[in-house]
Protein backbone atom coordinates (compact mmCIF):
# COMPACT_ATOMS: atom_id res chain seq x y z
CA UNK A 1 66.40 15.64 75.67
CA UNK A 2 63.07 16.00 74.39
CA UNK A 3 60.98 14.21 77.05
CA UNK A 4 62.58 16.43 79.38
CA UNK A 5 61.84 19.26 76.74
CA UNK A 6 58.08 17.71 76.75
CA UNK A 7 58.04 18.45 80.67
CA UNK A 8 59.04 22.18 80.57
CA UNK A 9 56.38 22.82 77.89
CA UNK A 10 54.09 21.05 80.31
CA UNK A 11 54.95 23.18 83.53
CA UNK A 12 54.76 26.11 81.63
CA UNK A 13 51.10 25.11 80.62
CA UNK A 14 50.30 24.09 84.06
CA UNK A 15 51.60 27.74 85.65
CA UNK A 16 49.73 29.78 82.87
CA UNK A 17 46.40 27.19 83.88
CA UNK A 18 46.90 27.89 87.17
CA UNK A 19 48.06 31.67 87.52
CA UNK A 20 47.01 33.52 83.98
CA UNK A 21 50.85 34.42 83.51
CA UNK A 22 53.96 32.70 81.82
CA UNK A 23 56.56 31.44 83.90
CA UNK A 24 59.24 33.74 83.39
CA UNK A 25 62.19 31.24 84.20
CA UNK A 26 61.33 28.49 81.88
CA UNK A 27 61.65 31.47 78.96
CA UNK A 28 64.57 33.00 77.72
CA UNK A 29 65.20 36.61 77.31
CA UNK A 30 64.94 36.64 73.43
CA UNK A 31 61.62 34.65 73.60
CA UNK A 32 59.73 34.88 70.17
CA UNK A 33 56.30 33.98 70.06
CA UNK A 34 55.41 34.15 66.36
CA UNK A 35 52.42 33.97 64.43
CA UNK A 36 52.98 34.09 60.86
CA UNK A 37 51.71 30.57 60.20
CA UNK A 38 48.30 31.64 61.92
CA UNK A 39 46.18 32.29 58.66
CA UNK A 40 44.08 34.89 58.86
CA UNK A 41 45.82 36.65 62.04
CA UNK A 42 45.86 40.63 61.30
CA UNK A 43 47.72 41.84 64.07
CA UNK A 44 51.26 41.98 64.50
CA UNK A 45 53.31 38.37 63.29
CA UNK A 46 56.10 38.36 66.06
CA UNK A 47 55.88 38.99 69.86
CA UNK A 48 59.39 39.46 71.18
CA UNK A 49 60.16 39.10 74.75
CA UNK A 50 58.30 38.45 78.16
CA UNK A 51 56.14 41.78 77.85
CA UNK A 52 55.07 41.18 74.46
CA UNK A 53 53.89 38.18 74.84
CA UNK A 54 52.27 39.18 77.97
CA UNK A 55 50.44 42.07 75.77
CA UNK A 56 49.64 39.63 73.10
CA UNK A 57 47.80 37.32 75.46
CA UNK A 58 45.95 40.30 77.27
CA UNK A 59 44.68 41.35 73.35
CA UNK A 60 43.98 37.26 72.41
CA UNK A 61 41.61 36.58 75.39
CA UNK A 62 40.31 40.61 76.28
CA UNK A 63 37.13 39.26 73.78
CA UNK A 64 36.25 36.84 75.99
CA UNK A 65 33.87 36.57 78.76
CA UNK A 66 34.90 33.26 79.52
CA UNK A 67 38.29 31.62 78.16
CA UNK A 68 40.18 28.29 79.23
CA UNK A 69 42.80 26.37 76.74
CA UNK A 70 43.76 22.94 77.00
CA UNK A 71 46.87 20.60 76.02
CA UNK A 72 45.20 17.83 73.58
CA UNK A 73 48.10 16.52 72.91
CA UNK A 74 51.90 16.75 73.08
CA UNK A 75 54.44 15.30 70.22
CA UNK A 76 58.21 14.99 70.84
CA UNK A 77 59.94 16.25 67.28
CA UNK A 78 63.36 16.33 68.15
CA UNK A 79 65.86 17.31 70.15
CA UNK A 80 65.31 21.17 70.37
CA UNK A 81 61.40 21.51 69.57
CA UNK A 82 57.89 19.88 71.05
CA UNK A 83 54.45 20.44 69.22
CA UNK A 84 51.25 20.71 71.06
CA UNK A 85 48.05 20.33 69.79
CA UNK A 86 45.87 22.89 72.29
CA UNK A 87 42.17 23.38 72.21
CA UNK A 88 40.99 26.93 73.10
CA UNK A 89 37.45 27.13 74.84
CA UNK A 90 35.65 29.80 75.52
CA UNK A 91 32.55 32.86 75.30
CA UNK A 92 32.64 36.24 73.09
CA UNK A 93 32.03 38.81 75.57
CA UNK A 94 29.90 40.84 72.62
CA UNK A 95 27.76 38.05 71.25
CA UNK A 96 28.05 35.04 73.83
CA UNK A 97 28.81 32.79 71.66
CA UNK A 98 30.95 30.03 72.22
CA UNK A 99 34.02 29.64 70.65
CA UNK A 100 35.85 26.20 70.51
CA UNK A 101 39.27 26.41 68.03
CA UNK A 102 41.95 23.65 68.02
CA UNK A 103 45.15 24.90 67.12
CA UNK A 104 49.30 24.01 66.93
CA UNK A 105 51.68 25.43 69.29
CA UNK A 106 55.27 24.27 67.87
CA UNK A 107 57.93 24.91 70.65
CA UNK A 108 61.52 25.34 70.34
CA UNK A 109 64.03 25.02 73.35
CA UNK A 110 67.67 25.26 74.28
CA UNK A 111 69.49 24.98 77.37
CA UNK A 112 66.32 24.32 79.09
CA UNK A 113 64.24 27.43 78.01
CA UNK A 114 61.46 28.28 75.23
CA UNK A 115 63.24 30.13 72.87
CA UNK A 116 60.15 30.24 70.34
CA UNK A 117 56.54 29.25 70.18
CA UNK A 118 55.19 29.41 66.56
CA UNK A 119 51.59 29.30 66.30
CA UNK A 120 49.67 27.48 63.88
CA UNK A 121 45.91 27.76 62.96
CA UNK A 122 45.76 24.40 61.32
CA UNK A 123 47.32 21.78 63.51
CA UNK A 124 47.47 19.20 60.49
CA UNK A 125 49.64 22.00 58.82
CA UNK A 126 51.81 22.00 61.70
CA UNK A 127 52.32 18.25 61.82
CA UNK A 128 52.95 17.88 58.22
CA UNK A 129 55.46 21.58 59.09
CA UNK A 130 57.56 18.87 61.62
CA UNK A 131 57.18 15.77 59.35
CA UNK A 132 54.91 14.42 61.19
CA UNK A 133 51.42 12.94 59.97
CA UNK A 134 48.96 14.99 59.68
């Protein structure tokens, strides 16, 4: 299951690259996307639901002039979950600096749908979090 798991991830990347939005059907209702194991994050720890996460995204990338994120690279865990290791590019609106940030994304599905994304800052923290090298 998790290859297949791998490809939903990766469609759901490809429509957010593509459009700026989440694809609502690979998500279910009770989405979570939680930060708590992004250090240093201030805001609210966990974004429940399609709107949410919608809002949280607006507030993430609102600093930026320019933004883009990329999949660097994509780990099958297990049966239910898929890390990716993303790199976020992009240009503060207030200073124009650039901003490059690699970061985890560890995904957990069921029945075909996302059911949480938990972020991580570190992505050697969230490799070593699945068991995997890091």
């Amino acid at each position: 299951m998790s290859k297949e798991n791998v490809d939903i991830m990766l469609r759901g990347y490809d429509h957010f690259k593509a459009t700026g939005d989440f694809l609502a059907e690979l998500m279910a209702p009770d989405f979570v996307w939680d930060m708590s194991n992004f250090h240093g994050w201030p805001e609210q720890k966990l974004y429940e639901g399609l709107s949410e996460v919608r809002r949280f995204m607006r507030e993430w990338t609102e600093p930026f002039e320019e933004w883009r994120v990329e999949v660097e690279a994509t780990h099958d865990v297990d049966d239910d979950r898929v890390l990716a290791i993303m790199r976020q590019h992009g240009r503060a609106r207030s200073s124009g600096m650039p901003v490059d940030m690699v970061f985890g994304q560890l995904y957990t599905l069921r029945d075909g749908k996302q059911t949480r994304m938990q972020m991580f800052s570190d992505p050697a923290e969230a490799m070593r979090y699945v068991g995997l090298e890091g």
